[in-house]
C-alpha atoms as a PDB file:
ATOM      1  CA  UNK A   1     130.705 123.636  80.461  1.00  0.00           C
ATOM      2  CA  UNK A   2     128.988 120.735  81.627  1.00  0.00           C
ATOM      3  CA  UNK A   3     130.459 117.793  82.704  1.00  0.00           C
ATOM      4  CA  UNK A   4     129.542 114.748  80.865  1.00  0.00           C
ATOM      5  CA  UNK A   5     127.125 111.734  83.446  1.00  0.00           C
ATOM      6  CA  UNK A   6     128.725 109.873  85.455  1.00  0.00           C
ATOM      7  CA  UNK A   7     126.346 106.243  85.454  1.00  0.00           C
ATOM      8  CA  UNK A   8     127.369 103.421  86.798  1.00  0.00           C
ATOM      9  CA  UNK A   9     125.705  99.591  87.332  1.00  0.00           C
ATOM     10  CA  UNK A  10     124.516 100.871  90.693  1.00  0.00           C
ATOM     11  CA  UNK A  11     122.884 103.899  89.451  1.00  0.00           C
ATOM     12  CA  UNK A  12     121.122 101.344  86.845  1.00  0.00           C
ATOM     13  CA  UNK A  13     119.743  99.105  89.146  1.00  0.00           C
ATOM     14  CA  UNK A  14     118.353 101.729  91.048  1.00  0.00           C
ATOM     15  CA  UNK A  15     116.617 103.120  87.882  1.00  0.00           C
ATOM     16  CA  UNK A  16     115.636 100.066  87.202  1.00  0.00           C
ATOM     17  CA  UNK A  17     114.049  99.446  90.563  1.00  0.00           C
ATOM     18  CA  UNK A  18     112.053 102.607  90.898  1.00  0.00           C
ATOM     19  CA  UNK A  19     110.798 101.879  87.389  1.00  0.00           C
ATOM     20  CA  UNK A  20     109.836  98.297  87.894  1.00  0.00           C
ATOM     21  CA  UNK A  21     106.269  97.594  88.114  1.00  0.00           C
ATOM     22  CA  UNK A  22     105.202 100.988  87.292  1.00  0.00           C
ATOM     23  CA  UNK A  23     102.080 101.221  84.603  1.00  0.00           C
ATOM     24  CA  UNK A  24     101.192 104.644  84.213  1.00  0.00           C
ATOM     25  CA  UNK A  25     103.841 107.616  85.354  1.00  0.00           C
ATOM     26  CA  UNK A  26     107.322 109.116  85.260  1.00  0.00           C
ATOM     27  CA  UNK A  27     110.779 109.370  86.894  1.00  0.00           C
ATOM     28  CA  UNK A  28     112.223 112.649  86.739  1.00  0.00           C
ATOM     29  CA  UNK A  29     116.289 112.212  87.742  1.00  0.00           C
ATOM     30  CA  UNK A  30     117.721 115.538  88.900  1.00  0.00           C
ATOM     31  CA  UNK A  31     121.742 115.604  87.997  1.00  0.00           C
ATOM     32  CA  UNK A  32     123.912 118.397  89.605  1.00  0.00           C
ATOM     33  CA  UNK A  33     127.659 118.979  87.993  1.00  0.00           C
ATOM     34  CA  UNK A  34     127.278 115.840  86.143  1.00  0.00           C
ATOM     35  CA  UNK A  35     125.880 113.096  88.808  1.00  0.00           C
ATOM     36  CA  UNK A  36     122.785 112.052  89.837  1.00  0.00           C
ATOM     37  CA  UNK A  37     121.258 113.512  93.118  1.00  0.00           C
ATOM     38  CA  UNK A  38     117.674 112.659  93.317  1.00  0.00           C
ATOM     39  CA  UNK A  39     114.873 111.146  91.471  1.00  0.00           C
ATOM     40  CA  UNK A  40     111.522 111.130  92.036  1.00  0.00           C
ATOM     41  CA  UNK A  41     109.338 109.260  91.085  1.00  0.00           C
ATOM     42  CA  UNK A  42     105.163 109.973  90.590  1.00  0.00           C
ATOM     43  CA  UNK A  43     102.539 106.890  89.465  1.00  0.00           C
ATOM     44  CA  UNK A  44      99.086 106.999  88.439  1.00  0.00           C
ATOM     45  CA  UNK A  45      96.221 104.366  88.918  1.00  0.00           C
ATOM     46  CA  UNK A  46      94.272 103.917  86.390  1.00  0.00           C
ATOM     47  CA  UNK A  47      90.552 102.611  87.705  1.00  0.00           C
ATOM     48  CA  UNK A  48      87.664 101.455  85.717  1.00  0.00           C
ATOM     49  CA  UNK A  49      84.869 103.565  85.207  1.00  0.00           C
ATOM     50  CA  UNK A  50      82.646 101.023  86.359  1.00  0.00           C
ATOM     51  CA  UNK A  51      81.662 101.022  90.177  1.00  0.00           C
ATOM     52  CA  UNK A  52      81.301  97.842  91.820  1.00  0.00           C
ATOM     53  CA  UNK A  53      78.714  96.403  93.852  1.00  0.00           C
ATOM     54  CA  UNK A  54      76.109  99.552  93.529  1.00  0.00           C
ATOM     55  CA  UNK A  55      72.690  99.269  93.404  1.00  0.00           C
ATOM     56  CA  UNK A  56      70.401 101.412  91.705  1.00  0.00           C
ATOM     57  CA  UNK A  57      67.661 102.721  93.377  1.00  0.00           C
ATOM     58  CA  UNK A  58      64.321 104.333  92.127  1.00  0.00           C
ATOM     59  CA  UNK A  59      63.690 107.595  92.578  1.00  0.00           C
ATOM     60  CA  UNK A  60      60.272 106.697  94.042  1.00  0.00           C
ATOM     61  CA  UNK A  61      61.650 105.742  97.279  1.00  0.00           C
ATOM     62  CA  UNK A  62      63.588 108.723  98.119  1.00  0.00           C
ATOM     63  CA  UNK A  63      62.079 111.079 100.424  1.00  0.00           C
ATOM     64  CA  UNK A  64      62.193 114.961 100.575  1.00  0.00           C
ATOM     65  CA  UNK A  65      64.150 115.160  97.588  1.00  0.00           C
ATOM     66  CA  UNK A  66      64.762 118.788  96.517  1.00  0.00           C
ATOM     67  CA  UNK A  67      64.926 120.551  93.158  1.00  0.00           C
ATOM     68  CA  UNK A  68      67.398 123.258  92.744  1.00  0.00           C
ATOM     69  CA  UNK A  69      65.875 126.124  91.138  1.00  0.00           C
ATOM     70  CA  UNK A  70      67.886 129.525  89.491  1.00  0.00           C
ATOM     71  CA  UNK A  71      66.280 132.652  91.166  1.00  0.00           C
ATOM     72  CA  UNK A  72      67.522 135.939  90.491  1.00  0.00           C
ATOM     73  CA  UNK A  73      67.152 139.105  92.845  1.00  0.00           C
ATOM     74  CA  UNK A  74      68.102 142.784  91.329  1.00  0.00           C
END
């Protein structure tokens, strides 16, 4: 039978902590025989998909572009 979590103010706080500030992610808290032993904790950044500071260039000005080109052999 399991035991029932043992949680505490300190055990909180540190949930709290690990939690604070995050945007996008998770905290996955691993208990063994009812107390916590680890937690871990993964975050995603989120960019726009808008690059910054590129500059288009025409396709006039590049040199020995190549075309790729399907070619079958049998």
């Amino acid at each position: 039978m399991a035991k029932p979590l043992q949680m505490d103010e300190v055990w909180l706080g540190r949930i709290a902590e690990l939690l604070n500030d995050m945007e996008f992610g998770s905290l996955q808290i691993v208990v063994h025989e009812g107390q916590i032993v680890q937690m871990e904790r993964t975050e995603r950044k989120r960019f726009e998909n808008k690059p910054l500071g590129v500059v288009k260039t025409n396709s006039a000005h590049r040199s020995g572009s190549r075309h790729l080109r399907e070619s079958s052999s049998i």
